[in-house]
N, C-alpha and C. Protein backbone atom coordinates (compact mmCIF):
# COMPACT_ATOMS: atom_id res chain seq x y z
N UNK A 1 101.67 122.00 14.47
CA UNK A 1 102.52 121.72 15.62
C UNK A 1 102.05 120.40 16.24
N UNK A 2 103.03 119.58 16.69
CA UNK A 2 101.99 118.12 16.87
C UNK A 2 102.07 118.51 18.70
N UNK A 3 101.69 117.31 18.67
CA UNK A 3 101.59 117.16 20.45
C UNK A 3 102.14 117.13 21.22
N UNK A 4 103.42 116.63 21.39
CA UNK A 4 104.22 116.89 22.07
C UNK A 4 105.37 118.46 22.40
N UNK A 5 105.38 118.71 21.05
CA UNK A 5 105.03 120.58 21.09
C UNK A 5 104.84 121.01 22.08
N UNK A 6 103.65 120.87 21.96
CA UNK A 6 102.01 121.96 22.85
C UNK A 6 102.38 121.07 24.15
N UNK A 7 102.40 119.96 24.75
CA UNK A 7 102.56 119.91 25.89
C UNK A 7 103.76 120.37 26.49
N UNK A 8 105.23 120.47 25.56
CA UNK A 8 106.14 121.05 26.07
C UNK A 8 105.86 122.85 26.88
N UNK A 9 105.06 123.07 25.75
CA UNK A 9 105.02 124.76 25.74
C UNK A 9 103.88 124.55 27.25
N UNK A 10 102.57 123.75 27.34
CA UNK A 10 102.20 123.49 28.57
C UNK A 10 103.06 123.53 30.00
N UNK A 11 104.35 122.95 29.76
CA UNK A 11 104.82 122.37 31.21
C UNK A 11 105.72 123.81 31.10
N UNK A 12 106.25 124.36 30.23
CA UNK A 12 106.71 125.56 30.59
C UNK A 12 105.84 126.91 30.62
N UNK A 13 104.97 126.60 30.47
CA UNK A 13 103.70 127.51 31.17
C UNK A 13 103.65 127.40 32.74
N UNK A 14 103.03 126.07 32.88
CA UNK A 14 103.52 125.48 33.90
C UNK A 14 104.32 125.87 35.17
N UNK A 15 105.70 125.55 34.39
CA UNK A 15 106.90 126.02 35.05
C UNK A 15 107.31 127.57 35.80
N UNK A 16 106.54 128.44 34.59
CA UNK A 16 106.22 129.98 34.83
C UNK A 16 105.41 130.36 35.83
N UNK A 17 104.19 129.47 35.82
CA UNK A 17 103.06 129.48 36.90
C UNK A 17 103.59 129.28 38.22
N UNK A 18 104.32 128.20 38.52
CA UNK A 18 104.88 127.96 40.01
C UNK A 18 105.42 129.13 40.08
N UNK A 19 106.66 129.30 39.55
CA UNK A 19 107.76 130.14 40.00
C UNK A 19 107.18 131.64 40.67
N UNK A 20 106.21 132.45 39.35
CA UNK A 20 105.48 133.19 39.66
C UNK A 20 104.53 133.23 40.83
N UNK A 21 104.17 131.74 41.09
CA UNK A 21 103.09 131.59 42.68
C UNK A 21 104.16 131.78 43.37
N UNK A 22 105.62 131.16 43.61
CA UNK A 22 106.37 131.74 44.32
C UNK A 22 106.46 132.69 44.72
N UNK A 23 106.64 133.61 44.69
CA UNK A 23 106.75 135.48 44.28
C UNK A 23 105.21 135.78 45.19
N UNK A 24 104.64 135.40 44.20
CA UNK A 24 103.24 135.31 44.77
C UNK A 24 102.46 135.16 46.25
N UNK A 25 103.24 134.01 46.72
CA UNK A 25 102.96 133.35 47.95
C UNK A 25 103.53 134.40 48.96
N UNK A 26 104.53 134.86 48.61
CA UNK A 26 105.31 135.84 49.81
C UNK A 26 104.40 137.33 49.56
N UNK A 27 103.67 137.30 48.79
CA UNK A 27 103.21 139.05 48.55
C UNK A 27 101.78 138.68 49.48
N UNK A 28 101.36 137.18 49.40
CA UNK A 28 99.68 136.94 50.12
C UNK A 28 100.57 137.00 51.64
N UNK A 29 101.06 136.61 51.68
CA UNK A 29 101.92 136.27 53.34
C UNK A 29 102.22 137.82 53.63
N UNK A 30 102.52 139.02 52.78
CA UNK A 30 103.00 140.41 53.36
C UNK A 30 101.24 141.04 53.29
N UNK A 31 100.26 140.45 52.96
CA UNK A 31 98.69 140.84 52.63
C UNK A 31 98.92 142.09 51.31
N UNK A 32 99.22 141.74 51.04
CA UNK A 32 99.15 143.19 49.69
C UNK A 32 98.35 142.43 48.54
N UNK A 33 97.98 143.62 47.64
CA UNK A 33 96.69 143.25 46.94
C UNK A 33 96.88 142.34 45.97
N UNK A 34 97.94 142.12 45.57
CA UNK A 34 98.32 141.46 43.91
C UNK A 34 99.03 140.05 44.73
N UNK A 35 98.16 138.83 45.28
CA UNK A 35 98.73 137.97 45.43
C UNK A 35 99.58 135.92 44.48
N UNK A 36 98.95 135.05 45.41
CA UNK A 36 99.30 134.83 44.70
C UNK A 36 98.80 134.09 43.30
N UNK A 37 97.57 133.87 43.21
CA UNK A 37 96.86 133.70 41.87
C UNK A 37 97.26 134.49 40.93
N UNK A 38 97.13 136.00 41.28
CA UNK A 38 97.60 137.41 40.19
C UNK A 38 98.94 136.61 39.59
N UNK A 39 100.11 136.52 40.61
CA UNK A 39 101.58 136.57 40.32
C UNK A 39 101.68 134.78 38.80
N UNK A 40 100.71 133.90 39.67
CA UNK A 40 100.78 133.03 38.79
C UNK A 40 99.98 133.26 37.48
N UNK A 41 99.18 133.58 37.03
CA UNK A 41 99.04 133.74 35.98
C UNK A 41 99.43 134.95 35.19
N UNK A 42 100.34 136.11 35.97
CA UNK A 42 100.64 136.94 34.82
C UNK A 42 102.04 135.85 34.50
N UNK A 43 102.69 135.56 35.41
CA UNK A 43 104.19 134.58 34.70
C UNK A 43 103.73 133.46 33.71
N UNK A 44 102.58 132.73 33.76
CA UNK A 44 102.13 132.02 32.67
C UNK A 44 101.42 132.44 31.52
N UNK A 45 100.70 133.61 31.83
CA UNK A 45 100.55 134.55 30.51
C UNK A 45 101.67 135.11 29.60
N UNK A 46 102.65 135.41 30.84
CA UNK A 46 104.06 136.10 29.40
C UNK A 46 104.84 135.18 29.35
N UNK A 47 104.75 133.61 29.25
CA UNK A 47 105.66 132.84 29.05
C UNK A 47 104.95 132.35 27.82
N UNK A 48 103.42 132.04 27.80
CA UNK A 48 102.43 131.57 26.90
C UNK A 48 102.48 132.63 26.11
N UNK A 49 102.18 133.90 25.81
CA UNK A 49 102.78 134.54 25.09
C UNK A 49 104.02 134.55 23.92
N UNK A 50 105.17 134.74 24.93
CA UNK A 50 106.87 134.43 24.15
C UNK A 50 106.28 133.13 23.05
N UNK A 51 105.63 131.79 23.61
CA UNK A 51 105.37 130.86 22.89
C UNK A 51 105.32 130.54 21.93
N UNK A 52 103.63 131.37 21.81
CA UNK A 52 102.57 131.63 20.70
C UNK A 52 103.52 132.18 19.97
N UNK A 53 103.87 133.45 19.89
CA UNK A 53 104.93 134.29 19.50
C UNK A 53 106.17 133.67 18.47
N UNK A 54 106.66 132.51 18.89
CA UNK A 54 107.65 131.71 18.55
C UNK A 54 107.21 130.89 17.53
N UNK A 55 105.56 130.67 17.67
CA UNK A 55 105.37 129.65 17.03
C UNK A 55 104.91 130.19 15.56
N UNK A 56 104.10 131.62 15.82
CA UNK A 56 103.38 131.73 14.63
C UNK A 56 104.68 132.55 13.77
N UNK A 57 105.55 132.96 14.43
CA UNK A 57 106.87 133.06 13.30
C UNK A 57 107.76 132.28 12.42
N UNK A 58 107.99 130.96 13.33
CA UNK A 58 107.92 130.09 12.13
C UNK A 58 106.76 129.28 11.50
N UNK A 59 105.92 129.12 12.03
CA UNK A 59 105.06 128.62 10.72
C UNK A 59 104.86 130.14 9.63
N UNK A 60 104.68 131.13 10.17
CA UNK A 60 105.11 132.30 8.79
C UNK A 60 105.63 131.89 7.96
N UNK A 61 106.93 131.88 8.57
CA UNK A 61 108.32 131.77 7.70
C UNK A 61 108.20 130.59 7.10
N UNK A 62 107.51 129.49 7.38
CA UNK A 62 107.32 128.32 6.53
C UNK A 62 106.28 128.52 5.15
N UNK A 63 105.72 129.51 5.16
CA UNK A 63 104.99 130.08 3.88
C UNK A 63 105.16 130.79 3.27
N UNK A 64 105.98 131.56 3.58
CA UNK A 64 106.32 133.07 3.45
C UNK A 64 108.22 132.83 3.03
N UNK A 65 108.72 133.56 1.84
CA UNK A 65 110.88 133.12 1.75
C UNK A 65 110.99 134.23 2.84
N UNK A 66 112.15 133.19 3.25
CA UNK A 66 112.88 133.62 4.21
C UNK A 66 113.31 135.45 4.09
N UNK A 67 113.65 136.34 2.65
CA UNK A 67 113.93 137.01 2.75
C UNK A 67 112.32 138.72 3.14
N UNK A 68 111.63 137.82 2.99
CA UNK A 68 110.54 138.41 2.86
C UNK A 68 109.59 138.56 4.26
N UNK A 69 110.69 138.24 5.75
CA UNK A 69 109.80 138.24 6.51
C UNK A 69 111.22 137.98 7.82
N UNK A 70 110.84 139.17 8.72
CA UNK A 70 111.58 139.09 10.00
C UNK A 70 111.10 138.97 10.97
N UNK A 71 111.03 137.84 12.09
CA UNK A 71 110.36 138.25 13.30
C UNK A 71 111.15 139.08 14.04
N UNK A 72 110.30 139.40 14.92
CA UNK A 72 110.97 140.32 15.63
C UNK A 72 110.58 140.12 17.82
N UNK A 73 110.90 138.81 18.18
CA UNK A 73 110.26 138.35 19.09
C UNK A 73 110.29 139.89 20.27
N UNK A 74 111.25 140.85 20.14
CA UNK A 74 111.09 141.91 21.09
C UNK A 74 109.76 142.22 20.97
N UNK A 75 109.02 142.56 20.04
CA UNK A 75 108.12 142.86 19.96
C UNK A 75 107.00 142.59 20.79
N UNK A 76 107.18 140.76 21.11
CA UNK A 76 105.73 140.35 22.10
C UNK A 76 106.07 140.69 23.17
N UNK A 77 107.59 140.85 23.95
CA UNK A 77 108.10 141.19 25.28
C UNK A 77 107.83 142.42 25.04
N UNK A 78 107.67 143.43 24.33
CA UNK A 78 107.24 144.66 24.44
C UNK A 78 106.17 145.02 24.62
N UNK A 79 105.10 143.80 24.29
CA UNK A 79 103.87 143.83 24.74
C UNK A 79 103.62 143.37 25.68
N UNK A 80 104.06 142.34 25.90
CA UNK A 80 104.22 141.61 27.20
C UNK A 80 104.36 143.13 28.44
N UNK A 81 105.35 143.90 28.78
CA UNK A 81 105.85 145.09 29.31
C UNK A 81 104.65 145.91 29.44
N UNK A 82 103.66 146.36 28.42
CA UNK A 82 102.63 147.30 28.08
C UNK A 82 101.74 146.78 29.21
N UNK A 83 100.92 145.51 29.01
CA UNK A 83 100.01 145.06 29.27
C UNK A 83 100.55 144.73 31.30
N UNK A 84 101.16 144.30 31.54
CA UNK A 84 101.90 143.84 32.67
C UNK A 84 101.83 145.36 33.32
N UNK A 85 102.49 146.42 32.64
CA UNK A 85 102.72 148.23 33.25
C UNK A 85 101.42 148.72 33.60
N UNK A 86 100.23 148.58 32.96
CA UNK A 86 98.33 148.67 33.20
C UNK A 86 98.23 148.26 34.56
N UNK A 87 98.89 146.67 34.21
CA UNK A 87 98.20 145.83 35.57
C UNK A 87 98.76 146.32 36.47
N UNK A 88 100.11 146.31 36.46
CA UNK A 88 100.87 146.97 38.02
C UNK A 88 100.24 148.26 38.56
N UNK A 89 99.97 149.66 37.53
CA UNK A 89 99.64 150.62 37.84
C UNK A 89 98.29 150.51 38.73
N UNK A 90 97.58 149.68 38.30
CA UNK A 90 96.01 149.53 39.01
C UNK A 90 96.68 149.11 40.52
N UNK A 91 97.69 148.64 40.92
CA UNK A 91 97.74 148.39 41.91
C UNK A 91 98.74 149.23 43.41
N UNK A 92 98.94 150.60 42.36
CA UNK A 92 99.72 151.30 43.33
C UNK A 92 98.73 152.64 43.74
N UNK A 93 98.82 152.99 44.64
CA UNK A 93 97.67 153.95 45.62
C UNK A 93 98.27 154.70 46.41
N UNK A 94 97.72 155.54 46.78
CA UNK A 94 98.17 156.54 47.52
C UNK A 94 96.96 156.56 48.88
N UNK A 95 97.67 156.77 50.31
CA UNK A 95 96.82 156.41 50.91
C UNK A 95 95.96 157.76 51.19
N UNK A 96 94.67 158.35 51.95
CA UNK A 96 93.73 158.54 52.43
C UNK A 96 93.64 160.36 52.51
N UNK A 97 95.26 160.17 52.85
CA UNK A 97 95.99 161.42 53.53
C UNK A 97 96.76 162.13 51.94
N UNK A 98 97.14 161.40 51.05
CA UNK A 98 97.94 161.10 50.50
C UNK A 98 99.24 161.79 49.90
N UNK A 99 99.58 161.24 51.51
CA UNK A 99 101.31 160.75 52.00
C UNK A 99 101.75 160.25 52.02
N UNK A 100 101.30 158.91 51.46
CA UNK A 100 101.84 157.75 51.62
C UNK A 100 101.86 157.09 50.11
N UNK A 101 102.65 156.09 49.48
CA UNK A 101 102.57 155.62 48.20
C UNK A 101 102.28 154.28 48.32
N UNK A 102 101.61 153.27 48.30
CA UNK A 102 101.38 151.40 48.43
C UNK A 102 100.97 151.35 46.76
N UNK A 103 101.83 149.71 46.99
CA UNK A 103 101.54 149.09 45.92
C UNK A 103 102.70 149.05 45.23
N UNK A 104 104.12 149.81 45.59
CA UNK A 104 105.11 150.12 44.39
C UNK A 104 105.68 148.12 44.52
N UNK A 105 106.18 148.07 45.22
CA UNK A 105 106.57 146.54 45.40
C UNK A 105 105.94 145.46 44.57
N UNK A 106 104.49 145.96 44.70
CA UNK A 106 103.24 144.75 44.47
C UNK A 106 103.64 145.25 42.68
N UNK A 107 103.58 146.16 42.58
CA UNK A 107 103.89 146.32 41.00
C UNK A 107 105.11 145.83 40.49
N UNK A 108 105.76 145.99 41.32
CA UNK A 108 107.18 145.43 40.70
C UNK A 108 107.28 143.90 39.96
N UNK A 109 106.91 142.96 41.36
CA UNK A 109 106.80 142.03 41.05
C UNK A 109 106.08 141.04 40.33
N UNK A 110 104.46 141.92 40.04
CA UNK A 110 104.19 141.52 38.96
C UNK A 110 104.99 141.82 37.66
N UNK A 111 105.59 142.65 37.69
CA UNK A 111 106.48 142.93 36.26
C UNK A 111 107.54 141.83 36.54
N UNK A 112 108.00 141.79 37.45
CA UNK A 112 109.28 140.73 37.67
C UNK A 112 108.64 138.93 37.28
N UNK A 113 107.61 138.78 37.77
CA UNK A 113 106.71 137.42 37.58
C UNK A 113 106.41 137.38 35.63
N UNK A 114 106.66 138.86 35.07
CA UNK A 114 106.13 138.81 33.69
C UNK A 114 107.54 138.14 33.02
N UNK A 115 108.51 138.87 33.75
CA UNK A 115 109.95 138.54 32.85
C UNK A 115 110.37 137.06 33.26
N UNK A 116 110.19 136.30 34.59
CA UNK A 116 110.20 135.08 34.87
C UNK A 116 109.64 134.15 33.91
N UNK A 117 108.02 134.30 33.40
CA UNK A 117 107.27 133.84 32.88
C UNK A 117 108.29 133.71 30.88
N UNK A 118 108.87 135.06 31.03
CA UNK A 118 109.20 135.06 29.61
C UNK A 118 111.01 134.47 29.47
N UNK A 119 111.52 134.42 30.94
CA UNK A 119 112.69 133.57 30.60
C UNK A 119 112.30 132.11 30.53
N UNK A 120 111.32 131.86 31.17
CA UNK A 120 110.76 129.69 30.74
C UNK A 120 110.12 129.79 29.66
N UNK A 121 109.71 130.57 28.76
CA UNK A 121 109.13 130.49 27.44
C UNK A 121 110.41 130.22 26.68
N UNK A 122 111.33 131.03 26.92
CA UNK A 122 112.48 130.85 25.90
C UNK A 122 113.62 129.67 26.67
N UNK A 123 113.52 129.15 27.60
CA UNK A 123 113.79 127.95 27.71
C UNK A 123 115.07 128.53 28.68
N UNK A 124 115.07 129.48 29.52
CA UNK A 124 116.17 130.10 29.96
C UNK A 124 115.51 129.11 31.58
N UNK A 125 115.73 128.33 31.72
CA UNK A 125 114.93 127.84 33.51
C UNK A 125 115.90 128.10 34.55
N UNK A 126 117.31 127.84 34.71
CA UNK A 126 118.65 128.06 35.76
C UNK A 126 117.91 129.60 35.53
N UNK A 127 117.83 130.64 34.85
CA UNK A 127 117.79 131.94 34.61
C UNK A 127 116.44 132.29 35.75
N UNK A 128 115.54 131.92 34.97
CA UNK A 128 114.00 131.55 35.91
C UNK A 128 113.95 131.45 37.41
N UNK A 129 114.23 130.36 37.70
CA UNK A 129 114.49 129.73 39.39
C UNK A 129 115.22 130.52 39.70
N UNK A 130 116.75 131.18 38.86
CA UNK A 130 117.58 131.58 40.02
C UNK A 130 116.99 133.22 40.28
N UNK A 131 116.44 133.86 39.31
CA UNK A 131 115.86 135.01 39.59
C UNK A 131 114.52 134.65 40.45
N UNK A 132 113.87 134.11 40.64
CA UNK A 132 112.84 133.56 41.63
C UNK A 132 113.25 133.76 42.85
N UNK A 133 114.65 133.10 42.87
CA UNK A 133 115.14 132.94 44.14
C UNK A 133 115.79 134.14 44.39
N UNK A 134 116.15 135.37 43.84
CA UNK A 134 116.88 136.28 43.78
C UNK A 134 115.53 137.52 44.39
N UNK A 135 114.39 137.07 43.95
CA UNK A 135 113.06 138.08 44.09
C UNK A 135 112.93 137.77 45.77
N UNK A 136 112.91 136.40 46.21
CA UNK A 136 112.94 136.01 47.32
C UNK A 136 113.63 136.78 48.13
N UNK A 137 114.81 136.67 47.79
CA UNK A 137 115.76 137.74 48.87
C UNK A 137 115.62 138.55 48.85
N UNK A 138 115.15 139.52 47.90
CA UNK A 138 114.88 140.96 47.92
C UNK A 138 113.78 141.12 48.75
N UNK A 139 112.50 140.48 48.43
CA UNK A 139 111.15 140.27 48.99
C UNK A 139 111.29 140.34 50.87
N UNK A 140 111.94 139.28 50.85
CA UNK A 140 111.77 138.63 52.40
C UNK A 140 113.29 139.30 53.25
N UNK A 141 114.26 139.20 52.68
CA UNK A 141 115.38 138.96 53.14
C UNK A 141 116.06 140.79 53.92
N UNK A 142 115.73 141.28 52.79
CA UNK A 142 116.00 142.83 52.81
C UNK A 142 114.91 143.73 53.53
N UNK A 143 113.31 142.70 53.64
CA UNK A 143 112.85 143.52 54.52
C UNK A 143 113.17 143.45 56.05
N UNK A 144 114.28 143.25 56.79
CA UNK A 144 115.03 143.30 57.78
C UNK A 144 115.71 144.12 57.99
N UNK A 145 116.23 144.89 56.46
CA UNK A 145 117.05 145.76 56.61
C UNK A 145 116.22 147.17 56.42
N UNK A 146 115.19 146.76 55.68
CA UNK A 146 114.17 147.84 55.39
C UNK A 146 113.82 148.73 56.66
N UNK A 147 113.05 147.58 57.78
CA UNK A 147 113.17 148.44 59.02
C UNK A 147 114.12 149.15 59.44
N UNK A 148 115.39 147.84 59.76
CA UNK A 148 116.20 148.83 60.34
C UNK A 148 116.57 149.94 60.44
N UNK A 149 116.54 150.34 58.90
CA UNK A 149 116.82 151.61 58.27
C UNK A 149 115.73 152.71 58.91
N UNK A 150 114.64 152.08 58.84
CA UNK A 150 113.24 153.03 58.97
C UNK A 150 113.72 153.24 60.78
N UNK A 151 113.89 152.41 61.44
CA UNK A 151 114.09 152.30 62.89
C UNK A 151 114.99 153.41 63.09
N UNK A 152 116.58 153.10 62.70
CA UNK A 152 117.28 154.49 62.31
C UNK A 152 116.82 155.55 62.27
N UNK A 153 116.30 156.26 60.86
CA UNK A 153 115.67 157.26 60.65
C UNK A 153 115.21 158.17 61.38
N UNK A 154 113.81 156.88 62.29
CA UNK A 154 112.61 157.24 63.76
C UNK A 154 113.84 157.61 64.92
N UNK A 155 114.79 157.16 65.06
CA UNK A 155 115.69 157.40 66.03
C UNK A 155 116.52 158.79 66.09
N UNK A 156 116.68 159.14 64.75
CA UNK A 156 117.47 160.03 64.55
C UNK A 156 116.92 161.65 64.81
N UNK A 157 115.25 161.44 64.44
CA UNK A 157 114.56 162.58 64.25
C UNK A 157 113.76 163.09 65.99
């Protein structure tokens, strides 16, 4: 693979890394445990991943006839999924009493930062940013409505 390759697959590592600190930045700003260092490198891990993935299938297939060999790129997003489902789980808890569930959010979005990471591997970026920006609103936007609801609830009972 020459050089300009590998720096492409760099800047869309890269690219995965911000987006994911995105995500990231709003989970350190709500204080929950998985901030935003975590969020950036799991989106640059499963974008670097998809990559690798991409790459060592065709150089395969460059040794190997074509009829004698299928990739199967689901496969690394399926690992990608495995490894990402570990990490989230370590981060959901039950509190003290335990009545309470934390962490489901913080898990989410590391899984959501994994699939970000794996739409800029495959070169999907409008896809990337606009789900970034889509995590945003859910993140920030809806917790307005989150209370309200909870406010409701406290009112009703």
């Amino acid at each position: 693979m020459d050089w300009f390759s590998q720096l492409k697959i760099v800047g869309e590592v890269a690219l995965a890394m911000l987006l994911g600190g995105v995500i990231g930045v709003e989970r350190e700003m709500a204080d929950k445990p998985a901030g935003f260092r975590t969020h950036m490198l799991v989106a640059g891990a499963a974008a670097m991943l998809v990559c690798i993935g991409q790459i060592v299938a065709i150089d395969f297939l460059k040794h190997v006839p074509n009829h004698a060999v299928q990739a199967d790129p689901m496969r690394i997003i399926g690992a990608i999924v495995t490894g990402i489902s570990f990490l989230g789980a370590g981060t959901i808890f039950r509190n003290n009493k335990g009545e309470h569930v934390e962490g489901l959010t913080t898990a989410a979005t590391i899984f959501f930062s994994a699939a970000i990471g794996i739409a800029v591997a495959i070169e999907q970026f409008v896809l990337a940013i606009g789900v970034t920006i889509l995590a945003l609103v859910v993140l920030r936007g809806l917790r307005n409505l989150e209370e309200w609801i909870g406010r409701k609830k406290a009112g009703d009972q």
